[in-house]
PDB file of N, CA and C in Angstrom:
ATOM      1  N   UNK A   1     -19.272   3.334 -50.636  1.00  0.00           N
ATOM      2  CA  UNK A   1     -19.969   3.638 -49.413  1.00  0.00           C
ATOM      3  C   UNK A   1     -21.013   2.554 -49.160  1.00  0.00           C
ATOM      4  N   UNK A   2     -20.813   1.991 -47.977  1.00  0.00           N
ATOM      5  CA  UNK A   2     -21.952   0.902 -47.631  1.00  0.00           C
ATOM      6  C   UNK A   2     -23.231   1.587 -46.739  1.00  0.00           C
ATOM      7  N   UNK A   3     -24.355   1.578 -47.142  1.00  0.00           N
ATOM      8  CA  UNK A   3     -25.674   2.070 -46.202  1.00  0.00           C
ATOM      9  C   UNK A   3     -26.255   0.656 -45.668  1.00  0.00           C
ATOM     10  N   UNK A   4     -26.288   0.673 -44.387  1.00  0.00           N
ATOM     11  CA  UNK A   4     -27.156   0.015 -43.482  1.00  0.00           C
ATOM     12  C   UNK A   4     -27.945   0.020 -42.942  1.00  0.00           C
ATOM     13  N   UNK A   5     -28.764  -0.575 -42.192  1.00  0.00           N
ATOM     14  CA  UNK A   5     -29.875  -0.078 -41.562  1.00  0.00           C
ATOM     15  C   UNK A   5     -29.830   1.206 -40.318  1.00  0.00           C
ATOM     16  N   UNK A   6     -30.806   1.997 -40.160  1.00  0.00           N
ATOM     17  CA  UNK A   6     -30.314   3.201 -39.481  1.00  0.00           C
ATOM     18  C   UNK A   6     -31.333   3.062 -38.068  1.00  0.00           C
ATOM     19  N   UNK A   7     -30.449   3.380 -37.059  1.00  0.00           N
ATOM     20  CA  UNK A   7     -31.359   3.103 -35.996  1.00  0.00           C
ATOM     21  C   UNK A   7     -32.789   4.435 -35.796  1.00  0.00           C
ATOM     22  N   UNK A   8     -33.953   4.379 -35.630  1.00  0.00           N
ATOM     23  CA  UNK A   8     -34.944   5.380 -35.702  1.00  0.00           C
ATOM     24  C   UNK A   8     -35.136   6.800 -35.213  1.00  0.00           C
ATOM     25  N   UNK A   9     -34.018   6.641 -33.698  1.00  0.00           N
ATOM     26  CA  UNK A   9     -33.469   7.899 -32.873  1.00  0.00           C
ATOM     27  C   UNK A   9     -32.962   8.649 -34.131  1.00  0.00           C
ATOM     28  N   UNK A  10     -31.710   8.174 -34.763  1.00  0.00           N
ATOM     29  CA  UNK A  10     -31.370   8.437 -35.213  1.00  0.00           C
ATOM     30  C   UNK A  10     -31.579   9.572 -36.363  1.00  0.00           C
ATOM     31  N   UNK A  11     -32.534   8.991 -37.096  1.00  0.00           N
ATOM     32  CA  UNK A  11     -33.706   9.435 -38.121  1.00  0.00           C
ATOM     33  C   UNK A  11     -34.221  10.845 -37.964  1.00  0.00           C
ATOM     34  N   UNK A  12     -35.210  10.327 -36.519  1.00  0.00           N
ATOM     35  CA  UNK A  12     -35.819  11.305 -35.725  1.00  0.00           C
ATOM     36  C   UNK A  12     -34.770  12.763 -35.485  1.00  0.00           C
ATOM     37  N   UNK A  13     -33.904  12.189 -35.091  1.00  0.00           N
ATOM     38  CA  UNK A  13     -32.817  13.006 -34.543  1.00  0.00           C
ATOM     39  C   UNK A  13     -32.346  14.254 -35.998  1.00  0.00           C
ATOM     40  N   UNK A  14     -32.188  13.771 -37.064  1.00  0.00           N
ATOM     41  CA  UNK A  14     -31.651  14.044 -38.446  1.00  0.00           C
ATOM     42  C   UNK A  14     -32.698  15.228 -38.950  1.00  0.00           C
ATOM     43  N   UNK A  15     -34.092  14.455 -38.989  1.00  0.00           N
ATOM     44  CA  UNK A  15     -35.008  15.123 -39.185  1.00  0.00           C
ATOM     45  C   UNK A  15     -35.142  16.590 -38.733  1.00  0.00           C
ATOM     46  N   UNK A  16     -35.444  16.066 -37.347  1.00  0.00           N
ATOM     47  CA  UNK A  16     -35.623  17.691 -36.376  1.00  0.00           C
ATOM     48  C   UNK A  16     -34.698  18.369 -36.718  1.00  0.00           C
ATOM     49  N   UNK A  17     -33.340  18.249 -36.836  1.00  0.00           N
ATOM     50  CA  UNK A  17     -31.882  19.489 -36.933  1.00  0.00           C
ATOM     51  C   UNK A  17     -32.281  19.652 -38.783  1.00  0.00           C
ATOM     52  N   UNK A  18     -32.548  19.171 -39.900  1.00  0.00           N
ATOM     53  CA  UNK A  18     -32.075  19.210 -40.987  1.00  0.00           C
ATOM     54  C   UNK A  18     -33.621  19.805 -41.353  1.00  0.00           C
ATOM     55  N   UNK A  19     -34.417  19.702 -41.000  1.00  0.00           N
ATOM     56  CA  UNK A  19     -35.466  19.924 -41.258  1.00  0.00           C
ATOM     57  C   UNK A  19     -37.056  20.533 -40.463  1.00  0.00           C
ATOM     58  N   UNK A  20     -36.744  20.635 -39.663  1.00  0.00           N
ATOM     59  CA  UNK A  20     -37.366  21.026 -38.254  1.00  0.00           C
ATOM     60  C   UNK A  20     -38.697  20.267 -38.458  1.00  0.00           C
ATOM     61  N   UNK A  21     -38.861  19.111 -38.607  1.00  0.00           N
ATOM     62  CA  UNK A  21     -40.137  17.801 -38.592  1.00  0.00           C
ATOM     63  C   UNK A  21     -40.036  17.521 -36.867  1.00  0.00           C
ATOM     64  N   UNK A  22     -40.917  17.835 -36.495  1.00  0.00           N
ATOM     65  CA  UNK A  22     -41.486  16.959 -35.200  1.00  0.00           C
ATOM     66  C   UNK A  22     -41.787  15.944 -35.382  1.00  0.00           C
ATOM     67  N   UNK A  23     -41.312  15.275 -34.118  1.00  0.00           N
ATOM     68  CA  UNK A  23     -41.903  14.149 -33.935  1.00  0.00           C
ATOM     69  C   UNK A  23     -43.413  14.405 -33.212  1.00  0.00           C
ATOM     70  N   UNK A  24     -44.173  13.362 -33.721  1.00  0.00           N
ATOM     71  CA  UNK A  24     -45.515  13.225 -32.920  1.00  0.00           C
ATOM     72  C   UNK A  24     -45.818  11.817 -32.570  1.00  0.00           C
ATOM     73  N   UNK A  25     -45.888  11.280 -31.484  1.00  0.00           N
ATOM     74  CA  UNK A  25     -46.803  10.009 -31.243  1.00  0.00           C
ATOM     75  C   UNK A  25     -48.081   9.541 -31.341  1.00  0.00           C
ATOM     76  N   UNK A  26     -48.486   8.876 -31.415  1.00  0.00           N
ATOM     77  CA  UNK A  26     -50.017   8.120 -31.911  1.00  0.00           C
ATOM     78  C   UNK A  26     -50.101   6.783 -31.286  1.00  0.00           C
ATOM     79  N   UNK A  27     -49.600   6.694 -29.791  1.00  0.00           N
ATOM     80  CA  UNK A  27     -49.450   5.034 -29.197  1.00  0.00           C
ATOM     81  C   UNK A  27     -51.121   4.509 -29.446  1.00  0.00           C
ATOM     82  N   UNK A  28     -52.358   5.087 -29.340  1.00  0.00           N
ATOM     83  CA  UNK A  28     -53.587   4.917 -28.895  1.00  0.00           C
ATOM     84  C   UNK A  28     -53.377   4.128 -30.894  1.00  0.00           C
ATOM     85  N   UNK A  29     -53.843   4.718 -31.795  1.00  0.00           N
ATOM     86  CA  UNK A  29     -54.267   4.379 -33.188  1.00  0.00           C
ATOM     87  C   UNK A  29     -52.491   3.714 -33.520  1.00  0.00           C
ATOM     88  N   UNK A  30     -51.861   3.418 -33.445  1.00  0.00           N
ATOM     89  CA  UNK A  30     -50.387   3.524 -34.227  1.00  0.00           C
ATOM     90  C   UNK A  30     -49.082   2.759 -32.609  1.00  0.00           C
ATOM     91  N   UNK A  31     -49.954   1.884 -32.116  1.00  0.00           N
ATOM     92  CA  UNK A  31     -48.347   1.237 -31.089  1.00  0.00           C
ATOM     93  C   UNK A  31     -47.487   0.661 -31.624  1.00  0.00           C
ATOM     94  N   UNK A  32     -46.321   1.478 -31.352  1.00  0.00           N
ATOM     95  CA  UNK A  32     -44.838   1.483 -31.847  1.00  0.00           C
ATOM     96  C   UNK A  32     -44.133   2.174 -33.308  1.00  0.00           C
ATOM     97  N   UNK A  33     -45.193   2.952 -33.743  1.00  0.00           N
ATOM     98  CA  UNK A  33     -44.933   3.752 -34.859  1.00  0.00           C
ATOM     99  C   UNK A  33     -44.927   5.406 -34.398  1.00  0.00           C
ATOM    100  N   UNK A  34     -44.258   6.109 -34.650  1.00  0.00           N
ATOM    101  CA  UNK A  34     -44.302   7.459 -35.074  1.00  0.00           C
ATOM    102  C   UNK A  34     -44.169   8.018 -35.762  1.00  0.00           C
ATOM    103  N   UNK A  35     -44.896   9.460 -36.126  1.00  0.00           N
ATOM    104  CA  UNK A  35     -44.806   9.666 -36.954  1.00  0.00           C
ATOM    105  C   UNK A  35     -44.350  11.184 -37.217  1.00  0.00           C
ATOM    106  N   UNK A  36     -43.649  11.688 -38.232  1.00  0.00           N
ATOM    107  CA  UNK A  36     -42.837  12.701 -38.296  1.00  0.00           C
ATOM    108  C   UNK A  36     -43.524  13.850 -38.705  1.00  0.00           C
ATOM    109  N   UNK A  37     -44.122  15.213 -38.609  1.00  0.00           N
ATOM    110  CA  UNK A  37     -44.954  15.644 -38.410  1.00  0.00           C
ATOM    111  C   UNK A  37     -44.473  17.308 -39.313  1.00  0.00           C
ATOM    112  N   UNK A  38     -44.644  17.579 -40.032  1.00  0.00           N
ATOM    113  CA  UNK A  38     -44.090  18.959 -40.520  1.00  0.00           C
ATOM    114  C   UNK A  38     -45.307  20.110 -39.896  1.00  0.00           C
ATOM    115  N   UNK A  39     -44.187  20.616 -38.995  1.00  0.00           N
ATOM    116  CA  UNK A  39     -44.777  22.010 -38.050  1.00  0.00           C
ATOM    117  C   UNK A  39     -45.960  22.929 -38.854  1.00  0.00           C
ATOM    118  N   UNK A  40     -45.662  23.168 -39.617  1.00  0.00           N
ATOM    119  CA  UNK A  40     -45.990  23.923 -40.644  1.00  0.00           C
ATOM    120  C   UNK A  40     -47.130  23.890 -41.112  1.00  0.00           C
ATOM    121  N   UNK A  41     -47.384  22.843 -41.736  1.00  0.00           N
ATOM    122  CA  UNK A  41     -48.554  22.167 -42.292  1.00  0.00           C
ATOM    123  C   UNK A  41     -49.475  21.462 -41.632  1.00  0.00           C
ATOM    124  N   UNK A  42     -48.616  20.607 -40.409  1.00  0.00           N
ATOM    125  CA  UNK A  42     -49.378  20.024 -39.936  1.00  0.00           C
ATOM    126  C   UNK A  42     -49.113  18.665 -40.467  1.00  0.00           C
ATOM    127  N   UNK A  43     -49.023  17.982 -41.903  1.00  0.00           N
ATOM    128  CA  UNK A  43     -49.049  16.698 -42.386  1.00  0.00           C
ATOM    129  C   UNK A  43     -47.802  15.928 -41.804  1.00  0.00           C
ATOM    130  N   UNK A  44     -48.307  14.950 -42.076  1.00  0.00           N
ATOM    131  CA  UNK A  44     -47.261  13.878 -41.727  1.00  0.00           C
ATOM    132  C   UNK A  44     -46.243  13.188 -42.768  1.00  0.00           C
ATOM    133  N   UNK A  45     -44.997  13.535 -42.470  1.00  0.00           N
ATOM    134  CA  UNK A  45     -43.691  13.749 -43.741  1.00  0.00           C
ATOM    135  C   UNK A  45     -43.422  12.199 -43.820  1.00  0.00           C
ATOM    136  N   UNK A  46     -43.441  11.543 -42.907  1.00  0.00           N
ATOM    137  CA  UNK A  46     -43.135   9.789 -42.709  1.00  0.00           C
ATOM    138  C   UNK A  46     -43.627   9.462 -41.441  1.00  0.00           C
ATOM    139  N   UNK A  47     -43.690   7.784 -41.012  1.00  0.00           N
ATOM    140  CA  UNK A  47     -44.241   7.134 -40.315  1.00  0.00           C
ATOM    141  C   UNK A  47     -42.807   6.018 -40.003  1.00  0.00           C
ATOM    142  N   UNK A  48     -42.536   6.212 -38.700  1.00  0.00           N
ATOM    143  CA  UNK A  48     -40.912   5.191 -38.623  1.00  0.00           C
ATOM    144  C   UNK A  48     -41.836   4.053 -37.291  1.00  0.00           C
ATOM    145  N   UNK A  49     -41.647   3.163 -37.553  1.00  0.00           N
ATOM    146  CA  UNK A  49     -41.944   2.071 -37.101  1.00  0.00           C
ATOM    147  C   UNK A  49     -40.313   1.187 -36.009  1.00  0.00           C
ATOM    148  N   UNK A  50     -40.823   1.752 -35.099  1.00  0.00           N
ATOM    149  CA  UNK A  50     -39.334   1.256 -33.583  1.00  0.00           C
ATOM    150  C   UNK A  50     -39.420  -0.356 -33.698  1.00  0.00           C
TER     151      UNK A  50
END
């Protein structure tokens, strides 16, 4: 099996269905990063950089 680079939709996309992580934006502190956000807690599970 070859792994390649994964496009970030993608990610995002994986996340929310497999795991119910929101996405949250931060353009003001963080342009062009987001970051993945567990509902729950509140913390931030990862940071994906577009």
């Amino acid at each position: 099996m070859t792994w390649g680079p994964m496009d970030p939709s993608d990610l995002v996309q994986y996340a929310e269905k497999a795991h119910h992580i929101q996405e949250h934006h931060r353009r003001d502190a963080f342009p062009g990063c987001i970051a993945l956000v567990n509902p729950d807690s509140e913390k931030w599970a990862a940071v994906v950089i577009r």
